[in-house]
PDB file of N, CA and C in Angstrom:
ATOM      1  N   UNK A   1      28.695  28.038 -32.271  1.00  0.00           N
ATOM      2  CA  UNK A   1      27.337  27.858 -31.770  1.00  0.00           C
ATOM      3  C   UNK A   1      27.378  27.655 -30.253  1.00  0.00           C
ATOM      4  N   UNK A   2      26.729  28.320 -29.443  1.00  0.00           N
ATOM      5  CA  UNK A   2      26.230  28.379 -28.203  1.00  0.00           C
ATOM      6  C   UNK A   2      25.850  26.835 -27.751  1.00  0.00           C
ATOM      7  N   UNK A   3      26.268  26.268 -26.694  1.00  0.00           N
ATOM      8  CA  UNK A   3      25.909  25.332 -26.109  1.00  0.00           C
ATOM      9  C   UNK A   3      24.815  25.681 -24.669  1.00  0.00           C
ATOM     10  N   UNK A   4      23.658  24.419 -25.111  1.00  0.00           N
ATOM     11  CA  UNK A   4      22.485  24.539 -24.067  1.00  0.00           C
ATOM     12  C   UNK A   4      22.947  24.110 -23.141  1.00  0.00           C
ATOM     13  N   UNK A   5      22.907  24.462 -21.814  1.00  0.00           N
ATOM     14  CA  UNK A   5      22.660  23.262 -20.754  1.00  0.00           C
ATOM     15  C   UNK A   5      21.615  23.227 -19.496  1.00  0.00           C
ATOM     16  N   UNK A   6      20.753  22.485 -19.379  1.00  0.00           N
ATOM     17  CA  UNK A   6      20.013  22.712 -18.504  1.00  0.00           C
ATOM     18  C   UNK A   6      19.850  21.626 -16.948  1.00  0.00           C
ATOM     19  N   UNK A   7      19.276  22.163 -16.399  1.00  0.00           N
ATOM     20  CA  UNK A   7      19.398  21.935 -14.736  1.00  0.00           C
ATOM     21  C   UNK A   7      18.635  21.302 -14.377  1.00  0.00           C
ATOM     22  N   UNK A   8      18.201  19.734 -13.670  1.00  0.00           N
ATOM     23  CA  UNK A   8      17.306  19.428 -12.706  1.00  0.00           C
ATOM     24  C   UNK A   8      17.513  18.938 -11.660  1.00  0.00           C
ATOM     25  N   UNK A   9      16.449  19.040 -10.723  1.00  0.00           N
ATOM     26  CA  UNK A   9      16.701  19.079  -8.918  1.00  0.00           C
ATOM     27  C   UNK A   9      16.583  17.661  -8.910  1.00  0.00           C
ATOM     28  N   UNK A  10      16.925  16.978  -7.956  1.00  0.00           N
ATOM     29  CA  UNK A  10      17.094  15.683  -7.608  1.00  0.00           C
ATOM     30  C   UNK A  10      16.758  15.309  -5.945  1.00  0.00           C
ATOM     31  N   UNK A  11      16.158  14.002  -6.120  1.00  0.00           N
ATOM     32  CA  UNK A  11      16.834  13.814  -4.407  1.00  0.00           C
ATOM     33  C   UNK A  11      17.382  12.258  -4.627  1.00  0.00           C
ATOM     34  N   UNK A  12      18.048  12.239  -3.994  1.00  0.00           N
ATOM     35  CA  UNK A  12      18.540  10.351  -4.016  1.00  0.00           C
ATOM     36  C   UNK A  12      18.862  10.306  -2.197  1.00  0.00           C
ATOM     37  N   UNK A  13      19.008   8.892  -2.113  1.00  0.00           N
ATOM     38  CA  UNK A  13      19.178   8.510  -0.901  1.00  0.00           C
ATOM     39  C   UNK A  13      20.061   7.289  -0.803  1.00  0.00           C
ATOM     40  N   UNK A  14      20.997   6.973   0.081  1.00  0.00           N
ATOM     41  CA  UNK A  14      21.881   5.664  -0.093  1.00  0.00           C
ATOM     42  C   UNK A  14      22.062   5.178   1.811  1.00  0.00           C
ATOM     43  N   UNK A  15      22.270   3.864   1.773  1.00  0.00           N
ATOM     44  CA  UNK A  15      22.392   3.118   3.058  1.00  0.00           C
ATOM     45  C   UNK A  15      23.798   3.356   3.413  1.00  0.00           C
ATOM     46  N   UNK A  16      24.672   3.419   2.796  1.00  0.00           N
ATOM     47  CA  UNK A  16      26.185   3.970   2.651  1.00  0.00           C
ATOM     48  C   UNK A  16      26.896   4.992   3.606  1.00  0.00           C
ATOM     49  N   UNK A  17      26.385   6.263   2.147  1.00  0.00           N
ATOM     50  CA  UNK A  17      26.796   7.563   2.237  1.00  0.00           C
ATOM     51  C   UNK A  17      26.316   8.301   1.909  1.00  0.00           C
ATOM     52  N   UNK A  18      26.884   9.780   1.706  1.00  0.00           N
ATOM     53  CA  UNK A  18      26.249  10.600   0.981  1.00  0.00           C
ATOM     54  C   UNK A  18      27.104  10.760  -0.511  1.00  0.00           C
ATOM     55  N   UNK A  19      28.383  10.512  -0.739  1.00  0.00           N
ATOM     56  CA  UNK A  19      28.692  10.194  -1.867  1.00  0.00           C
ATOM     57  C   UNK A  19      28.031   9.263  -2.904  1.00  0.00           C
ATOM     58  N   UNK A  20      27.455   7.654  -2.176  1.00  0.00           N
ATOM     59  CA  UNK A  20      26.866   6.926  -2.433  1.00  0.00           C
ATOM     60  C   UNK A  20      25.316   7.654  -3.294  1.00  0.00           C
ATOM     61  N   UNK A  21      24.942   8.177  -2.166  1.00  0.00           N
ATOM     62  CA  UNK A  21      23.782   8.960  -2.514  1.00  0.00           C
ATOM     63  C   UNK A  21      23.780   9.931  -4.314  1.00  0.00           C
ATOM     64  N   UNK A  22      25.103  10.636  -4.470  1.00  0.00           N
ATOM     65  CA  UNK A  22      24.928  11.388  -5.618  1.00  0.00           C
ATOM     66  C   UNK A  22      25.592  10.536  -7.110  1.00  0.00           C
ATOM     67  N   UNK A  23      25.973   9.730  -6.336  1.00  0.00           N
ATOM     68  CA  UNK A  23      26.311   8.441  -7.386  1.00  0.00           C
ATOM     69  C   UNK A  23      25.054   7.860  -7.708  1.00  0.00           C
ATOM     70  N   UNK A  24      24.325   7.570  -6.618  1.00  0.00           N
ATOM     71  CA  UNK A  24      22.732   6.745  -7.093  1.00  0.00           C
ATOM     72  C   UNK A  24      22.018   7.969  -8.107  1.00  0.00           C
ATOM     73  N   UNK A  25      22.360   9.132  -7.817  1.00  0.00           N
ATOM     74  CA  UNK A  25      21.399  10.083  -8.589  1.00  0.00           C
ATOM     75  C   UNK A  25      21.808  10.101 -10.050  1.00  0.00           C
ATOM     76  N   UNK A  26      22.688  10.320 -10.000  1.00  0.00           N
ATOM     77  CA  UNK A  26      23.728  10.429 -11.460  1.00  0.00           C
ATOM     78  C   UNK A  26      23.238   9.119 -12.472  1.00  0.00           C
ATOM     79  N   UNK A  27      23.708   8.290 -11.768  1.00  0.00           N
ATOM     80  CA  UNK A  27      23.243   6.652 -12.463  1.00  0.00           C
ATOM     81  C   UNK A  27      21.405   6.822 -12.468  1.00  0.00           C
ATOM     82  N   UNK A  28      20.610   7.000 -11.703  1.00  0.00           N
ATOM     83  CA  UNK A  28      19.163   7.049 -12.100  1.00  0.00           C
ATOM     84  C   UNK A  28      19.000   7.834 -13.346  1.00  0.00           C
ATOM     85  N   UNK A  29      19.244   9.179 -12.970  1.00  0.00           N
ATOM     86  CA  UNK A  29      19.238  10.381 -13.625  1.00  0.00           C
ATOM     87  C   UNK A  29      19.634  10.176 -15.376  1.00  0.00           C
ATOM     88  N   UNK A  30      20.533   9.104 -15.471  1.00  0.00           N
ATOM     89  CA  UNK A  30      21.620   9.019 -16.535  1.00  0.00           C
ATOM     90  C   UNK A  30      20.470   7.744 -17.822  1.00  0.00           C
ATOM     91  N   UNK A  31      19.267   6.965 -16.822  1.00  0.00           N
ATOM     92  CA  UNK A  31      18.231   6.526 -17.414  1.00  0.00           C
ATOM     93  C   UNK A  31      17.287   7.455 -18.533  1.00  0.00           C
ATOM     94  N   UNK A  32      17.393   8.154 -17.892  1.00  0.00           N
ATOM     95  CA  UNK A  32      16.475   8.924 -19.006  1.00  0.00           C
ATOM     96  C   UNK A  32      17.180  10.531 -19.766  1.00  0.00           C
ATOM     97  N   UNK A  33      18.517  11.054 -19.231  1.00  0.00           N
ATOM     98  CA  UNK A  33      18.992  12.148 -19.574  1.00  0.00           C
ATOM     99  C   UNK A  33      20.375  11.934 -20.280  1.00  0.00           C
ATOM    100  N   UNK A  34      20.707  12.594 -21.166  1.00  0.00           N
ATOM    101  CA  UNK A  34      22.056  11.814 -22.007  1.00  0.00           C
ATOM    102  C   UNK A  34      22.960  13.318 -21.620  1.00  0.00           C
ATOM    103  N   UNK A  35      24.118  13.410 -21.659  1.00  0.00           N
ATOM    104  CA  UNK A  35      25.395  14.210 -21.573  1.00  0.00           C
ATOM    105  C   UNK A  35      24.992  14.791 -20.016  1.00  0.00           C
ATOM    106  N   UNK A  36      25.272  14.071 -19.374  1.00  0.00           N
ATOM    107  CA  UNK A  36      25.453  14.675 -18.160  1.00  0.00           C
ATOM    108  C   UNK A  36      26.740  15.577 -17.775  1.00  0.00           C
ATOM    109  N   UNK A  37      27.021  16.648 -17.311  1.00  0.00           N
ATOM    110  CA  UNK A  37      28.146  17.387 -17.327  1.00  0.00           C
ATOM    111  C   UNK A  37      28.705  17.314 -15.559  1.00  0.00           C
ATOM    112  N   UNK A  38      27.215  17.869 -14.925  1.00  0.00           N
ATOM    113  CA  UNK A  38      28.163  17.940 -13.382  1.00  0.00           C
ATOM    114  C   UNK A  38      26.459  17.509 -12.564  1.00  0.00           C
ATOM    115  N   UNK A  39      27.184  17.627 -11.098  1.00  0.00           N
ATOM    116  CA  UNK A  39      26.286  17.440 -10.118  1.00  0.00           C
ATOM    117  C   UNK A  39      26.543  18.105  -8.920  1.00  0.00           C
ATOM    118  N   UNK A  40      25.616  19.028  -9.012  1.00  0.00           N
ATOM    119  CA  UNK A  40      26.164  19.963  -7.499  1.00  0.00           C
ATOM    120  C   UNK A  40      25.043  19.698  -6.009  1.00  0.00           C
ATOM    121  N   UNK A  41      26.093  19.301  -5.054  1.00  0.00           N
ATOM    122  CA  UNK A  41      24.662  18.852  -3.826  1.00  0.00           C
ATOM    123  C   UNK A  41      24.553  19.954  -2.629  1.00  0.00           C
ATOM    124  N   UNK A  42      22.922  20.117  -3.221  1.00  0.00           N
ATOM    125  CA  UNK A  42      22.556  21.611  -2.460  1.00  0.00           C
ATOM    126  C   UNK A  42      22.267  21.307  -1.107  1.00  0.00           C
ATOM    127  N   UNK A  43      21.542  20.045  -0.581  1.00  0.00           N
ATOM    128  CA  UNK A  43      21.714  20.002   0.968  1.00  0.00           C
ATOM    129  C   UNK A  43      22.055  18.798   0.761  1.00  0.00           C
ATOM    130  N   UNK A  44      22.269  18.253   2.385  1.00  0.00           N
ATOM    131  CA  UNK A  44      22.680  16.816   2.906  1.00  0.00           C
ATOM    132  C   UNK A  44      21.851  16.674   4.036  1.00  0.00           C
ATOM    133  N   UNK A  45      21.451  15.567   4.106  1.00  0.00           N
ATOM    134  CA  UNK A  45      20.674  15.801   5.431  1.00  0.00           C
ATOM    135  C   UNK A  45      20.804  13.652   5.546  1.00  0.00           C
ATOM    136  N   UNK A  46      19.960  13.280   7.167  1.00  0.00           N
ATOM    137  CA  UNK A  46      20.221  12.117   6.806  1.00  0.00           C
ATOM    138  C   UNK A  46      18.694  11.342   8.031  1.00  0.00           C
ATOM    139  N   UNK A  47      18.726   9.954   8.150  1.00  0.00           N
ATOM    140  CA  UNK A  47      17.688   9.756   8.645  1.00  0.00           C
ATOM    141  C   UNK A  47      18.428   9.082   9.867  1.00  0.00           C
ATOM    142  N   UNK A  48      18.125   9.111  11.206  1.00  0.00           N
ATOM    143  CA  UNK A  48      18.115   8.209  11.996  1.00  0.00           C
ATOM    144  C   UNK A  48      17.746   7.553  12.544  1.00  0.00           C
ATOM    145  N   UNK A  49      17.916   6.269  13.524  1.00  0.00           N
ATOM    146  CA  UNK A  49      17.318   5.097  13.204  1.00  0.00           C
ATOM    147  C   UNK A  49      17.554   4.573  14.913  1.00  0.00           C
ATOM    148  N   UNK A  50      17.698   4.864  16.203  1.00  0.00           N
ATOM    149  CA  UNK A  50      18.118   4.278  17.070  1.00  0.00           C
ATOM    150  C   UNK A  50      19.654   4.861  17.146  1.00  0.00           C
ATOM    151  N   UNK A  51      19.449   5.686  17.266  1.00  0.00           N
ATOM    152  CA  UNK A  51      20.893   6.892  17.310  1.00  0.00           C
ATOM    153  C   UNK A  51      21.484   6.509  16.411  1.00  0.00           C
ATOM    154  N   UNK A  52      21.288   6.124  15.382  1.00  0.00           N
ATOM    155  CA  UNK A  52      22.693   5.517  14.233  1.00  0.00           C
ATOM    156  C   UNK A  52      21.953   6.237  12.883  1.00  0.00           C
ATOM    157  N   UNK A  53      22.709   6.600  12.112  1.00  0.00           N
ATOM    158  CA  UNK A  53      22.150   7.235  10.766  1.00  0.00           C
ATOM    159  C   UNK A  53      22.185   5.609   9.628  1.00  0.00           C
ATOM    160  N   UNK A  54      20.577   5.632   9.627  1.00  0.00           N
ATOM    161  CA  UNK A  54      20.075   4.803   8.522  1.00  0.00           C
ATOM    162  C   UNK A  54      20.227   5.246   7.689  1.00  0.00           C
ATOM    163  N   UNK A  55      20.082   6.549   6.190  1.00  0.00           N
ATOM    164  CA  UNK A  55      19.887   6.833   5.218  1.00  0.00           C
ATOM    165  C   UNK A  55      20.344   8.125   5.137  1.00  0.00           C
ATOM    166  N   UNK A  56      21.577   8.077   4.281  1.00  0.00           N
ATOM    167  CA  UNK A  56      21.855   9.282   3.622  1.00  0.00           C
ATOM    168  C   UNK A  56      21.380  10.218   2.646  1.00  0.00           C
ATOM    169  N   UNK A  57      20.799  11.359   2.861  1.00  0.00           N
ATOM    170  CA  UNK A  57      19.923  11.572   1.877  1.00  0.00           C
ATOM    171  C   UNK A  57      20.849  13.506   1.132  1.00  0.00           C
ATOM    172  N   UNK A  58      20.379  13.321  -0.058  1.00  0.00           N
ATOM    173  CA  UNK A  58      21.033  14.198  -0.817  1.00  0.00           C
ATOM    174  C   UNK A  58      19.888  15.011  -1.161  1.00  0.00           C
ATOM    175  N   UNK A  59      19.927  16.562  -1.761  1.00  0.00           N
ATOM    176  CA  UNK A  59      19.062  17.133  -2.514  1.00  0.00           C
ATOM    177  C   UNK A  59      20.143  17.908  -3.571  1.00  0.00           C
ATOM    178  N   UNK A  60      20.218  17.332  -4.846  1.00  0.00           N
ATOM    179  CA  UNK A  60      21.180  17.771  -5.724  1.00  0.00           C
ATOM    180  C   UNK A  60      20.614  19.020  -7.242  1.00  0.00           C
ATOM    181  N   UNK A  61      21.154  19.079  -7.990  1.00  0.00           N
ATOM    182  CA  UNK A  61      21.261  20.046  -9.168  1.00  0.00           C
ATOM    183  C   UNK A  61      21.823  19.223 -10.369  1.00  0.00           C
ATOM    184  N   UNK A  62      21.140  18.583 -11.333  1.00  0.00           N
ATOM    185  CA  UNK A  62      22.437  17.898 -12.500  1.00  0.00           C
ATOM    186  C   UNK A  62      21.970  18.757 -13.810  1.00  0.00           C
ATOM    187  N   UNK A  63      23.307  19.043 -13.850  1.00  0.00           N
ATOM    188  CA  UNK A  63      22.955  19.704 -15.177  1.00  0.00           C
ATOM    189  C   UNK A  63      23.394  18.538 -16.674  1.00  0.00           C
ATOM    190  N   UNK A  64      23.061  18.887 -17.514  1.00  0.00           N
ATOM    191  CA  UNK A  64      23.052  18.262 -18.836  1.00  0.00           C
ATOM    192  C   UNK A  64      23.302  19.273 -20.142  1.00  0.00           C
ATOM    193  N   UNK A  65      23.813  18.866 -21.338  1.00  0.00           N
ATOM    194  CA  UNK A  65      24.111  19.369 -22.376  1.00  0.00           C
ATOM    195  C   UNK A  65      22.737  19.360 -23.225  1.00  0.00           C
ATOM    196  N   UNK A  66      21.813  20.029 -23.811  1.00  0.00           N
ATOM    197  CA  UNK A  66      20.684  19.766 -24.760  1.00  0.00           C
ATOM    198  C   UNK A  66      21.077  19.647 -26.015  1.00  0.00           C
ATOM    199  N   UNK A  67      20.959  18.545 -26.672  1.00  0.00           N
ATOM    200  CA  UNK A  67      21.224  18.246 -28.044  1.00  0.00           C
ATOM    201  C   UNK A  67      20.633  19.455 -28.943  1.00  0.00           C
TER     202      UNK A  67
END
């Protein structure tokens, strides 16, 4: 039998990093979606604050297994 898996877009943001960032997504994401398989991060971008980067921000892809 064919296995489902389907895809949703994300954004997360972390004070950190940007690793931080797809870790926060995964763990949110993981609230309401069960078999998470991967996480691919389509941009990176970040905020600054007084020349210093305040907020790492992610725009990701997680895919999941459908029961």
């Amino acid at each position: 039998m064919a296995k489902i898996v389907k895809v949703i877009e994300v954004l997360a943001q972390s004070n950190k990093s940007w690793e931080d960032a797809a870790q926060k997504a995964v763990t949110e994401a993981s609230k309401s979606v069960r078999n998470i398989k991967s996480i691919y991060i389509k941009e990176k971008s970040a905020k600054v604050v007084d020349n210093k980067i305040d907020k790492y921000r992610i725009t990701a892809k997680i895919s999941f297994e459908v029961e």
